[in-house]
PDB file of N, CA and C in Angstrom:
ATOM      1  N   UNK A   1       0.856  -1.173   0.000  1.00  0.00           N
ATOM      2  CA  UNK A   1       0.000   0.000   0.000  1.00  0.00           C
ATOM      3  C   UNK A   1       0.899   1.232   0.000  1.00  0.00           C
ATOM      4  N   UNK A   2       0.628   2.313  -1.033  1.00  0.00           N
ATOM      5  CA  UNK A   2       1.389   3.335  -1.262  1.00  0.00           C
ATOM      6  C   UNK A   2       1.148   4.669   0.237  1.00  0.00           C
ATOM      7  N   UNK A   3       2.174   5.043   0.518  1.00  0.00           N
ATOM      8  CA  UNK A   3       1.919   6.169   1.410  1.00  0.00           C
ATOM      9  C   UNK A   3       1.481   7.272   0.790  1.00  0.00           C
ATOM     10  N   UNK A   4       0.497   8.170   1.034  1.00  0.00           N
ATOM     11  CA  UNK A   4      -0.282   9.594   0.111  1.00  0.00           C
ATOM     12  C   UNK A   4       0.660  10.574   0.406  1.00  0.00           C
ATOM     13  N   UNK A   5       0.393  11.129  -0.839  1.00  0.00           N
ATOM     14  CA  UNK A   5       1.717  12.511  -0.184  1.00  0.00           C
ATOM     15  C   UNK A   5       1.468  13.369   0.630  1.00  0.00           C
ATOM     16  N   UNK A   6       2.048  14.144   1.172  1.00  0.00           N
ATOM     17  CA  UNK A   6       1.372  15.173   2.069  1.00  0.00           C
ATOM     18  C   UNK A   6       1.187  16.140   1.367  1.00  0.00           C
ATOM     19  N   UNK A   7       0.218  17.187   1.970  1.00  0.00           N
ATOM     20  CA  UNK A   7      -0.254  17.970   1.063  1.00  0.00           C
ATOM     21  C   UNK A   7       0.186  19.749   1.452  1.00  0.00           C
ATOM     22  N   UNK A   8      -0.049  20.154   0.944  1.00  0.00           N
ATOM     23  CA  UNK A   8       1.130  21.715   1.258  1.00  0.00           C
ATOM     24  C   UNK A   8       1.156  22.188   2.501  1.00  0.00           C
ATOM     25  N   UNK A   9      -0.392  22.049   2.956  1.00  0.00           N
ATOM     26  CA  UNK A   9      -0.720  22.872   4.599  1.00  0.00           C
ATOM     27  C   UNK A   9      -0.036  21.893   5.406  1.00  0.00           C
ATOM     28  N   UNK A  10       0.075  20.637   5.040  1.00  0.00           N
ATOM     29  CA  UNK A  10       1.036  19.533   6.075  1.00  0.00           C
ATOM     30  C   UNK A  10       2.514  19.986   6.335  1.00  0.00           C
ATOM     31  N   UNK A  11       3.016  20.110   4.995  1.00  0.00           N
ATOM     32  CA  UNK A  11       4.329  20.326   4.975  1.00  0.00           C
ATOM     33  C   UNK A  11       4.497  21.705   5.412  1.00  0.00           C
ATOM     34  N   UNK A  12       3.831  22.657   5.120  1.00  0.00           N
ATOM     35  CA  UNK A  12       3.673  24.219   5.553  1.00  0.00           C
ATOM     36  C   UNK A  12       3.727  24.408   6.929  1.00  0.00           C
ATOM     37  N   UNK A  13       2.460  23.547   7.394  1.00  0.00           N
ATOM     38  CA  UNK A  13       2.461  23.497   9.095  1.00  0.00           C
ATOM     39  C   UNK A  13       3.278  23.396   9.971  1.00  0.00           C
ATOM     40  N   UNK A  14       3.679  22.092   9.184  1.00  0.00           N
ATOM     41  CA  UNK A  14       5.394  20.485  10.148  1.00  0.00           C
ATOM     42  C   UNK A  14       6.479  21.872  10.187  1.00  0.00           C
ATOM     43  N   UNK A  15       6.565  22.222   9.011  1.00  0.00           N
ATOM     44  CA  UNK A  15       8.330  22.752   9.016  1.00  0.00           C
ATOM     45  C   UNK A  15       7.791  24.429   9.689  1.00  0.00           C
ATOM     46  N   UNK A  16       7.268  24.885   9.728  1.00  0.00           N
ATOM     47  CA  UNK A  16       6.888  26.197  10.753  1.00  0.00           C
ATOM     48  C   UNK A  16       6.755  25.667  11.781  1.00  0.00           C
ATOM     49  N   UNK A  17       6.295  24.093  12.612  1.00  0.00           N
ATOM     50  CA  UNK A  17       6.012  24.103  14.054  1.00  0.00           C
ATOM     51  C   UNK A  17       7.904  23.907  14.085  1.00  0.00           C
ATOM     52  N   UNK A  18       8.682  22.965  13.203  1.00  0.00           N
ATOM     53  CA  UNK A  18       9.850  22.571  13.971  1.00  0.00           C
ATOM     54  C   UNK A  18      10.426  23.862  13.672  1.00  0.00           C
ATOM     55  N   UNK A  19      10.582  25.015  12.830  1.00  0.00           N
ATOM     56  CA  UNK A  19      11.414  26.186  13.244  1.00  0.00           C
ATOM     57  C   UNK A  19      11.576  26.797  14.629  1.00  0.00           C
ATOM     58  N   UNK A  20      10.205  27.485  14.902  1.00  0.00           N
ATOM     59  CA  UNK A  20       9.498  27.999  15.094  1.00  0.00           C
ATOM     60  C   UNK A  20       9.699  27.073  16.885  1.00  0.00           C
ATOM     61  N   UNK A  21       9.676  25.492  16.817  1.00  0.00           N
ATOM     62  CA  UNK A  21       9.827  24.832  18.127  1.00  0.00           C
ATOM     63  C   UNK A  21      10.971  24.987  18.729  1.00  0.00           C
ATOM     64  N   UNK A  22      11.981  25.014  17.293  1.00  0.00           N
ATOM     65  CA  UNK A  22      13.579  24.834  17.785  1.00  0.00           C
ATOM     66  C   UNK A  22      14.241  25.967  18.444  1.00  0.00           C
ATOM     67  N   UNK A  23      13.635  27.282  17.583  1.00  0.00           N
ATOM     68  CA  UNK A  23      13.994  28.646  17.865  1.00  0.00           C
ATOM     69  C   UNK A  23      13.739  29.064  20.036  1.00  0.00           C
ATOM     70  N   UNK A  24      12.469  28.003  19.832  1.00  0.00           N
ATOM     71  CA  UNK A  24      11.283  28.154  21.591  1.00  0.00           C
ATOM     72  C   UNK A  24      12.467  27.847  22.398  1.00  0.00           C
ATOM     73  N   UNK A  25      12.624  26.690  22.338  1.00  0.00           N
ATOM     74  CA  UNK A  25      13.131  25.604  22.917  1.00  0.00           C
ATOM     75  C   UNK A  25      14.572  26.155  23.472  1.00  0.00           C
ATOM     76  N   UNK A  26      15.208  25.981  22.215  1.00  0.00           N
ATOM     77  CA  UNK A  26      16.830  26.684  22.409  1.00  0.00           C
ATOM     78  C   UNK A  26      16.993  28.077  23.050  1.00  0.00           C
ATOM     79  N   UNK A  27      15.924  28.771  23.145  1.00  0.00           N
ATOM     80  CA  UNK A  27      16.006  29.825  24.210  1.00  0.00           C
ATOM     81  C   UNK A  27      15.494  29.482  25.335  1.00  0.00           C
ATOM     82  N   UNK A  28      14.441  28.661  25.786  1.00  0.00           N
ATOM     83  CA  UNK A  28      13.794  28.811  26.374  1.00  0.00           C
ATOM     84  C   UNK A  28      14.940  27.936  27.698  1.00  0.00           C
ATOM     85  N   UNK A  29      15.429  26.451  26.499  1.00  0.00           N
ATOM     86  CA  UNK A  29      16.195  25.588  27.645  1.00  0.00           C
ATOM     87  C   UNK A  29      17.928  26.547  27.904  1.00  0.00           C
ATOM     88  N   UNK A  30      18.213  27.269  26.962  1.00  0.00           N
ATOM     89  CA  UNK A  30      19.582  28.235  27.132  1.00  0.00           C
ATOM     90  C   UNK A  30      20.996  26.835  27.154  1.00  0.00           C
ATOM     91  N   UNK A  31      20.679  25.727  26.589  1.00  0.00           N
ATOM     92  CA  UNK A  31      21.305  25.055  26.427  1.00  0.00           C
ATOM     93  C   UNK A  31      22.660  25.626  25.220  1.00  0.00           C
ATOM     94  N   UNK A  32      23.480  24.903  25.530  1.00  0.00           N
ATOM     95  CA  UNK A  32      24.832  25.312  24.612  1.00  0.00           C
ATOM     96  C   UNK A  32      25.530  24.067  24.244  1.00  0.00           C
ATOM     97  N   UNK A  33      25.525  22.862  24.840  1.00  0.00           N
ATOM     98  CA  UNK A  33      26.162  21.990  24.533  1.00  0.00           C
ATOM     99  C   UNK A  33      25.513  21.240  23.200  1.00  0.00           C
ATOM    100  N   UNK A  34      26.455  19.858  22.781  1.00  0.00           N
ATOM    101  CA  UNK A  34      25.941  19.426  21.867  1.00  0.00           C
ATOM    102  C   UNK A  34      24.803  18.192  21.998  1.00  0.00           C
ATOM    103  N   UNK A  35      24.541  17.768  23.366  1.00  0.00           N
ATOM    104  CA  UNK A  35      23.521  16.760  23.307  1.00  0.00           C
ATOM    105  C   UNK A  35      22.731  17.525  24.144  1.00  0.00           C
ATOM    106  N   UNK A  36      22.311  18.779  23.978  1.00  0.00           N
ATOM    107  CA  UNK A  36      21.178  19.505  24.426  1.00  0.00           C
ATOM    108  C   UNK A  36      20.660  19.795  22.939  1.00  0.00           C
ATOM    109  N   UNK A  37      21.351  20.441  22.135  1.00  0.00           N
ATOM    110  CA  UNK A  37      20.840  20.856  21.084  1.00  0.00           C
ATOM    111  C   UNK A  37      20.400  19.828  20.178  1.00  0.00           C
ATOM    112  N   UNK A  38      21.026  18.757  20.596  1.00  0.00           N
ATOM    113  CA  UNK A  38      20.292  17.154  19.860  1.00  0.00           C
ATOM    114  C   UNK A  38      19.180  16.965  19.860  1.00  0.00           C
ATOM    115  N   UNK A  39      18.745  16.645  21.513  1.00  0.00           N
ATOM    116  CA  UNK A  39      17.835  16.455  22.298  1.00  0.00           C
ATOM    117  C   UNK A  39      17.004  17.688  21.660  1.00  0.00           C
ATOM    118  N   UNK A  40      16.816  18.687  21.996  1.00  0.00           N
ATOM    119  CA  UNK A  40      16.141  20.093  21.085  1.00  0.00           C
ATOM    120  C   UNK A  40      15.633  19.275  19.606  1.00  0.00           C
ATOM    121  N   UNK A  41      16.493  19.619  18.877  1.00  0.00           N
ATOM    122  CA  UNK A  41      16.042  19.254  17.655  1.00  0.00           C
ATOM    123  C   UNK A  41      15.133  18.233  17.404  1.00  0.00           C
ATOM    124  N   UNK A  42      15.661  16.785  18.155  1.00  0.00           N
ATOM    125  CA  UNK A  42      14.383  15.959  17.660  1.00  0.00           C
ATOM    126  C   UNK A  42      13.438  15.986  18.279  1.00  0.00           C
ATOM    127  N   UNK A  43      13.256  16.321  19.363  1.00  0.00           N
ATOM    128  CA  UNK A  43      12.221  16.987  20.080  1.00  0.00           C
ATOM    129  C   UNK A  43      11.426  18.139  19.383  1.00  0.00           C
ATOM    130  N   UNK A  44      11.903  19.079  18.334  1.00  0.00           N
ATOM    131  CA  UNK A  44      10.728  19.651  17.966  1.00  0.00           C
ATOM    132  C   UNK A  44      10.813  18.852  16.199  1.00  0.00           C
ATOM    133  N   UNK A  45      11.960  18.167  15.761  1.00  0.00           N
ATOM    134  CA  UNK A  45      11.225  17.146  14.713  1.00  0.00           C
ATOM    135  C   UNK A  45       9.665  16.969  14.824  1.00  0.00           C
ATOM    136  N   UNK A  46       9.661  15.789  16.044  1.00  0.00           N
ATOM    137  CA  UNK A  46       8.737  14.976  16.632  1.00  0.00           C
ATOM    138  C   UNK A  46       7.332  16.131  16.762  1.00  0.00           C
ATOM    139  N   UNK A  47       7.626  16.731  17.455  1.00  0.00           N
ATOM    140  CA  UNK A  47       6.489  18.215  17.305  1.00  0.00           C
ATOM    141  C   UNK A  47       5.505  18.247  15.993  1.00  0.00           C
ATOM    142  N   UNK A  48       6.824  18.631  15.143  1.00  0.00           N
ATOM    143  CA  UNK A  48       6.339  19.077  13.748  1.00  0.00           C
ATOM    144  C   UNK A  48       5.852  17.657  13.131  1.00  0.00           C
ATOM    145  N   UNK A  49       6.483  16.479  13.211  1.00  0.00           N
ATOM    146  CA  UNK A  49       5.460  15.437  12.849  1.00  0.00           C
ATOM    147  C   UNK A  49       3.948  15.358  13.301  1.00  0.00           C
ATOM    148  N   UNK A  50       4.059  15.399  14.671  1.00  0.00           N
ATOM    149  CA  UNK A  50       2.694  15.510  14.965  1.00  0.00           C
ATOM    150  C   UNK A  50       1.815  16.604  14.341  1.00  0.00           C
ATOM    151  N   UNK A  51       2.122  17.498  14.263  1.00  0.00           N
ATOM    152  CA  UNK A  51       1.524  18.644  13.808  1.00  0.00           C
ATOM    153  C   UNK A  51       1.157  18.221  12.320  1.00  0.00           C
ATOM    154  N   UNK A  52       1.752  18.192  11.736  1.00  0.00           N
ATOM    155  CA  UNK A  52       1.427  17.593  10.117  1.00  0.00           C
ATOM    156  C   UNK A  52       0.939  16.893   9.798  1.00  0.00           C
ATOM    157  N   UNK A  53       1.038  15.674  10.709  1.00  0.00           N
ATOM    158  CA  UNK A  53       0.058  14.542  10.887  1.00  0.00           C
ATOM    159  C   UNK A  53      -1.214  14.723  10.711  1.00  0.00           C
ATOM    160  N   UNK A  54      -1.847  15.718  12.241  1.00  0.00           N
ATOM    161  CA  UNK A  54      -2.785  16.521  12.741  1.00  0.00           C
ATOM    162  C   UNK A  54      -3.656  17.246  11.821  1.00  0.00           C
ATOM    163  N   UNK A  55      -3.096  17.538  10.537  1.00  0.00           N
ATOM    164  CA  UNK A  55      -3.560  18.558  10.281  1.00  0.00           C
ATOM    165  C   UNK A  55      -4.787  17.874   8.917  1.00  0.00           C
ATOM    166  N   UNK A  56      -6.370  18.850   9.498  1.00  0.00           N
ATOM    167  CA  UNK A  56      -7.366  18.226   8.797  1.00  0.00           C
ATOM    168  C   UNK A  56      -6.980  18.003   7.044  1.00  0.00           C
ATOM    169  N   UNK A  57      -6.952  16.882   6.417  1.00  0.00           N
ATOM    170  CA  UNK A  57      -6.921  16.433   4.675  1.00  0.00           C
ATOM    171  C   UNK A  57      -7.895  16.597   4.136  1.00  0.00           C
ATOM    172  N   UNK A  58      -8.061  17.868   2.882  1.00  0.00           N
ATOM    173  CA  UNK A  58      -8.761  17.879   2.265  1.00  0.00           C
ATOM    174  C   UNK A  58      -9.361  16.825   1.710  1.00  0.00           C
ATOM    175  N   UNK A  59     -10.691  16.762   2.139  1.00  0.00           N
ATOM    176  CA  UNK A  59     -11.789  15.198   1.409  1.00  0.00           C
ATOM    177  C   UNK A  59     -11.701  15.423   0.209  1.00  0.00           C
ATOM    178  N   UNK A  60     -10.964  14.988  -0.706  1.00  0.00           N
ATOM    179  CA  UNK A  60     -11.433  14.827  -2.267  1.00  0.00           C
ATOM    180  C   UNK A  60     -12.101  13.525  -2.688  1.00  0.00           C
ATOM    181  N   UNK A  61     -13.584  13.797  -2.413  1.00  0.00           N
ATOM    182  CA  UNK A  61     -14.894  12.618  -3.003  1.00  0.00           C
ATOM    183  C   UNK A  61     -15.067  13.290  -4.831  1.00  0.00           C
ATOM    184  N   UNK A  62     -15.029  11.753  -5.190  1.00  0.00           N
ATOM    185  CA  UNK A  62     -15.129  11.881  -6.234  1.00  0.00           C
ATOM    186  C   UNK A  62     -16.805  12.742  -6.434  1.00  0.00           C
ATOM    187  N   UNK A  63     -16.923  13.657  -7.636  1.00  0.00           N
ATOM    188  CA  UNK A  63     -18.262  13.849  -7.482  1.00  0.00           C
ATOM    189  C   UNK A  63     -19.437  12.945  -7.842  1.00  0.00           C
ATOM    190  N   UNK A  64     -20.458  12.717  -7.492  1.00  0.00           N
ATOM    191  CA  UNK A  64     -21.221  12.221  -7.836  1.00  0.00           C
ATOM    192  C   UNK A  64     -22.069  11.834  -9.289  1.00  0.00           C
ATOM    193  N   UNK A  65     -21.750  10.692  -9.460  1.00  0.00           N
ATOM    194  CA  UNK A  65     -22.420  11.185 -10.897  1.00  0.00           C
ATOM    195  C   UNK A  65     -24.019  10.974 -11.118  1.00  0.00           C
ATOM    196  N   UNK A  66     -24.594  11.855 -11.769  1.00  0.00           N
ATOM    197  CA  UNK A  66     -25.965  11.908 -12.008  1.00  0.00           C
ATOM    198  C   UNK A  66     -26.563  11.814 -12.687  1.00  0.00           C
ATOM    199  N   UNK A  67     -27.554  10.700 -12.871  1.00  0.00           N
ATOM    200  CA  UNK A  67     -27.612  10.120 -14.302  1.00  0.00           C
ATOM    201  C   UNK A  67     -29.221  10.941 -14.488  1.00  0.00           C
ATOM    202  N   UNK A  68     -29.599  11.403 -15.521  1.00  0.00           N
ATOM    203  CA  UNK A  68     -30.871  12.388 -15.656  1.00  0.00           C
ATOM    204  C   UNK A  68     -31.902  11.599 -15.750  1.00  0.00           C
ATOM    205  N   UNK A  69     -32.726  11.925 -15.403  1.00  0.00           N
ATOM    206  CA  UNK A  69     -34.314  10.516 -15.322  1.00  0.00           C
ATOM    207  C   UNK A  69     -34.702  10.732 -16.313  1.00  0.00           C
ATOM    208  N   UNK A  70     -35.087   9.135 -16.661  1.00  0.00           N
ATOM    209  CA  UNK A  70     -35.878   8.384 -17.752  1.00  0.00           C
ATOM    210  C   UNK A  70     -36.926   9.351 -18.215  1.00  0.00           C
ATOM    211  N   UNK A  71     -36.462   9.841 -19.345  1.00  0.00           N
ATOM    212  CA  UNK A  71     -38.131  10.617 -20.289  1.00  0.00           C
ATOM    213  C   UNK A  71     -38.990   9.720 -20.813  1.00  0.00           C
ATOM    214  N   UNK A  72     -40.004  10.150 -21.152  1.00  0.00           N
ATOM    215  CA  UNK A  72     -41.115   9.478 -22.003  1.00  0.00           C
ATOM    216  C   UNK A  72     -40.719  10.336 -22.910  1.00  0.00           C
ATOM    217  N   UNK A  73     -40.854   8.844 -24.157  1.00  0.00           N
ATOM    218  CA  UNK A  73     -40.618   9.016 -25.315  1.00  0.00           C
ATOM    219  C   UNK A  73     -41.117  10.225 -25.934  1.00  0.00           C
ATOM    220  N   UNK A  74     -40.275  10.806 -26.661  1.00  0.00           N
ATOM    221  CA  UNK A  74     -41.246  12.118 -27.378  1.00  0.00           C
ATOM    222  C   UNK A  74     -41.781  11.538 -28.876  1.00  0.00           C
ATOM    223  N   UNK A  75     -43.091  11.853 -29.260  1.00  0.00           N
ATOM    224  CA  UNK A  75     -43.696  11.158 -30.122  1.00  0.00           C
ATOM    225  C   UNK A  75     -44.486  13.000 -30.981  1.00  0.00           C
ATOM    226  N   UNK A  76     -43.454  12.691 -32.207  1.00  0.00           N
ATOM    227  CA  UNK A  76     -43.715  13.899 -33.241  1.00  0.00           C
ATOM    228  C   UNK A  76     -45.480  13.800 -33.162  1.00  0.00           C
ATOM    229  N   UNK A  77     -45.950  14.863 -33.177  1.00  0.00           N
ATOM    230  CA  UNK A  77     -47.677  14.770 -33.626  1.00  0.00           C
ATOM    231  C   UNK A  77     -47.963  16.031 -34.637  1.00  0.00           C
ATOM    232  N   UNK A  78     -48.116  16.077 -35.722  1.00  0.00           N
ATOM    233  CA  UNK A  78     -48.519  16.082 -37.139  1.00  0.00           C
ATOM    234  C   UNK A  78     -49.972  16.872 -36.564  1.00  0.00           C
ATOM    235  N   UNK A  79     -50.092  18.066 -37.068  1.00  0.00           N
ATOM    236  CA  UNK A  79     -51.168  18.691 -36.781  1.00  0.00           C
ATOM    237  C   UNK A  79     -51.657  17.869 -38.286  1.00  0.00           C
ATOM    238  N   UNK A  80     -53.292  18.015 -38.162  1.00  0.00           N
ATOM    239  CA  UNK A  80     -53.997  17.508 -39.337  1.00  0.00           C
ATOM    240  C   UNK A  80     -54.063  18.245 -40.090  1.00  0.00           C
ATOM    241  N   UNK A  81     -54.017  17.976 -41.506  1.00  0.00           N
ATOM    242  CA  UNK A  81     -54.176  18.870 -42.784  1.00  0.00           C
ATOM    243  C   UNK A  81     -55.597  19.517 -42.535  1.00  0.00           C
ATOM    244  N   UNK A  82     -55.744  21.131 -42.666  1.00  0.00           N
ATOM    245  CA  UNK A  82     -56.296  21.846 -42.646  1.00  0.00           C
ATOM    246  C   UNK A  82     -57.446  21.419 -44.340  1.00  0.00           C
ATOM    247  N   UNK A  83     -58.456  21.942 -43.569  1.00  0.00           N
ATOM    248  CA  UNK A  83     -59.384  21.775 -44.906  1.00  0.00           C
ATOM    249  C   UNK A  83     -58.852  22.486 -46.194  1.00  0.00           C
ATOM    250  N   UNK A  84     -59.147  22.040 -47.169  1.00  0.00           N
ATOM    251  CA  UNK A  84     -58.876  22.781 -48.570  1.00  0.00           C
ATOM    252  C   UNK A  84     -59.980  23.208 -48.624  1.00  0.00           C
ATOM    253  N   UNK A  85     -59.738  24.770 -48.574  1.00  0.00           N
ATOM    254  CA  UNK A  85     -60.814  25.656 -49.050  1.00  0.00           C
ATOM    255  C   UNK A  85     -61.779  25.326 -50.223  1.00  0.00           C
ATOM    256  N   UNK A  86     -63.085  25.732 -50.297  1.00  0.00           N
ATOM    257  CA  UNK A  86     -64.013  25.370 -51.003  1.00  0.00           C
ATOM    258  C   UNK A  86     -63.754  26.577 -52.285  1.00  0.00           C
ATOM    259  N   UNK A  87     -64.311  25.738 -53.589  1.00  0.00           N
ATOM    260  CA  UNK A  87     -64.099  26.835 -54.530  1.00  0.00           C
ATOM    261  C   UNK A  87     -65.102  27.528 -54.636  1.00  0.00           C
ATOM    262  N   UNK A  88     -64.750  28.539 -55.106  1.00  0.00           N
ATOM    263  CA  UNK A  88     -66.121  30.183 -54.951  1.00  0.00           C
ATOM    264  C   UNK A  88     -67.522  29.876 -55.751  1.00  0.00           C
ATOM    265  N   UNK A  89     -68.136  30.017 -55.414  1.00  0.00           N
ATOM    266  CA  UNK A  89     -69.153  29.137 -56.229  1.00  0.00           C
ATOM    267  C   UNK A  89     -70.125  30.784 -56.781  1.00  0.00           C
ATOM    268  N   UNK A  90     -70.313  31.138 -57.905  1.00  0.00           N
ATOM    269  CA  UNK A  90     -70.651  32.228 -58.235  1.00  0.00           C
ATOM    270  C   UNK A  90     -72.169  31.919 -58.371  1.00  0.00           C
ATOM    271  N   UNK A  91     -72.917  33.137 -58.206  1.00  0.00           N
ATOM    272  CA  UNK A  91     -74.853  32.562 -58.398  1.00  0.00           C
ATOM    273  C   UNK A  91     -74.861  32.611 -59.835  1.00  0.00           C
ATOM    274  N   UNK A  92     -75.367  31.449 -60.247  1.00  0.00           N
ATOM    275  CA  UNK A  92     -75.658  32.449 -61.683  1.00  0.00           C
ATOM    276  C   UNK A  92     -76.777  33.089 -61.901  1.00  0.00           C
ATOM    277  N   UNK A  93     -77.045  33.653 -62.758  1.00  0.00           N
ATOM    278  CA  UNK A  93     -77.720  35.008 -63.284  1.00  0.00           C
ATOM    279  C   UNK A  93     -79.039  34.400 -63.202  1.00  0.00           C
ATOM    280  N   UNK A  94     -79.980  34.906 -62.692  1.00  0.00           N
ATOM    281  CA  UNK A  94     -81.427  34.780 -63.361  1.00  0.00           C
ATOM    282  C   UNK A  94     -81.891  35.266 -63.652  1.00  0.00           C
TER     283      UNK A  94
END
């Protein structure tokens, strides 16, 4: 089974929480050595995973397809030939 990629707001999110954690952190703990700043780092890795993880995935549902309801047949109807006018019938003379 293929892993889905992540999608921009994931990756957008993850790498702003671990800046953004590391920047917290490293002031906050005033650490200087090198297995503080270790410890730091994957510690806000781990952060930013979660965070990306976390973050709601756009539902792309396929749309629905909609099939248009059954017509009744359309059935041409032929108006009826109109009467042929009668010919003029003149009186004759008496």
């Amino acid at each position: 089974m293929a892993m889905p990629r992540p999608t921009a707001a994931q990756l957008a999110y993850g790498s702003c929480t671990v800046i953004f954690s590391t920047f917290a952190m490293l002031l906050l703990s005033q650490t200087s050595s090198g297995a503080g700043i270790a410890v730091v780092a994957v510690a806000a890795l781990a952060l930013g995973l979660l965070v990306a993880m976390t973050v709601p995935l756009s539902q792309k549902r396929p749309a629905a397809v909609e099939r248009p309801a059954p017509r009744a047949p359309v059935r041409a109807s032929v108006p009826a030939p109109a009467p042929a006018p009668e010919p003029v019938r003149e009186r004759a003379a008496s």
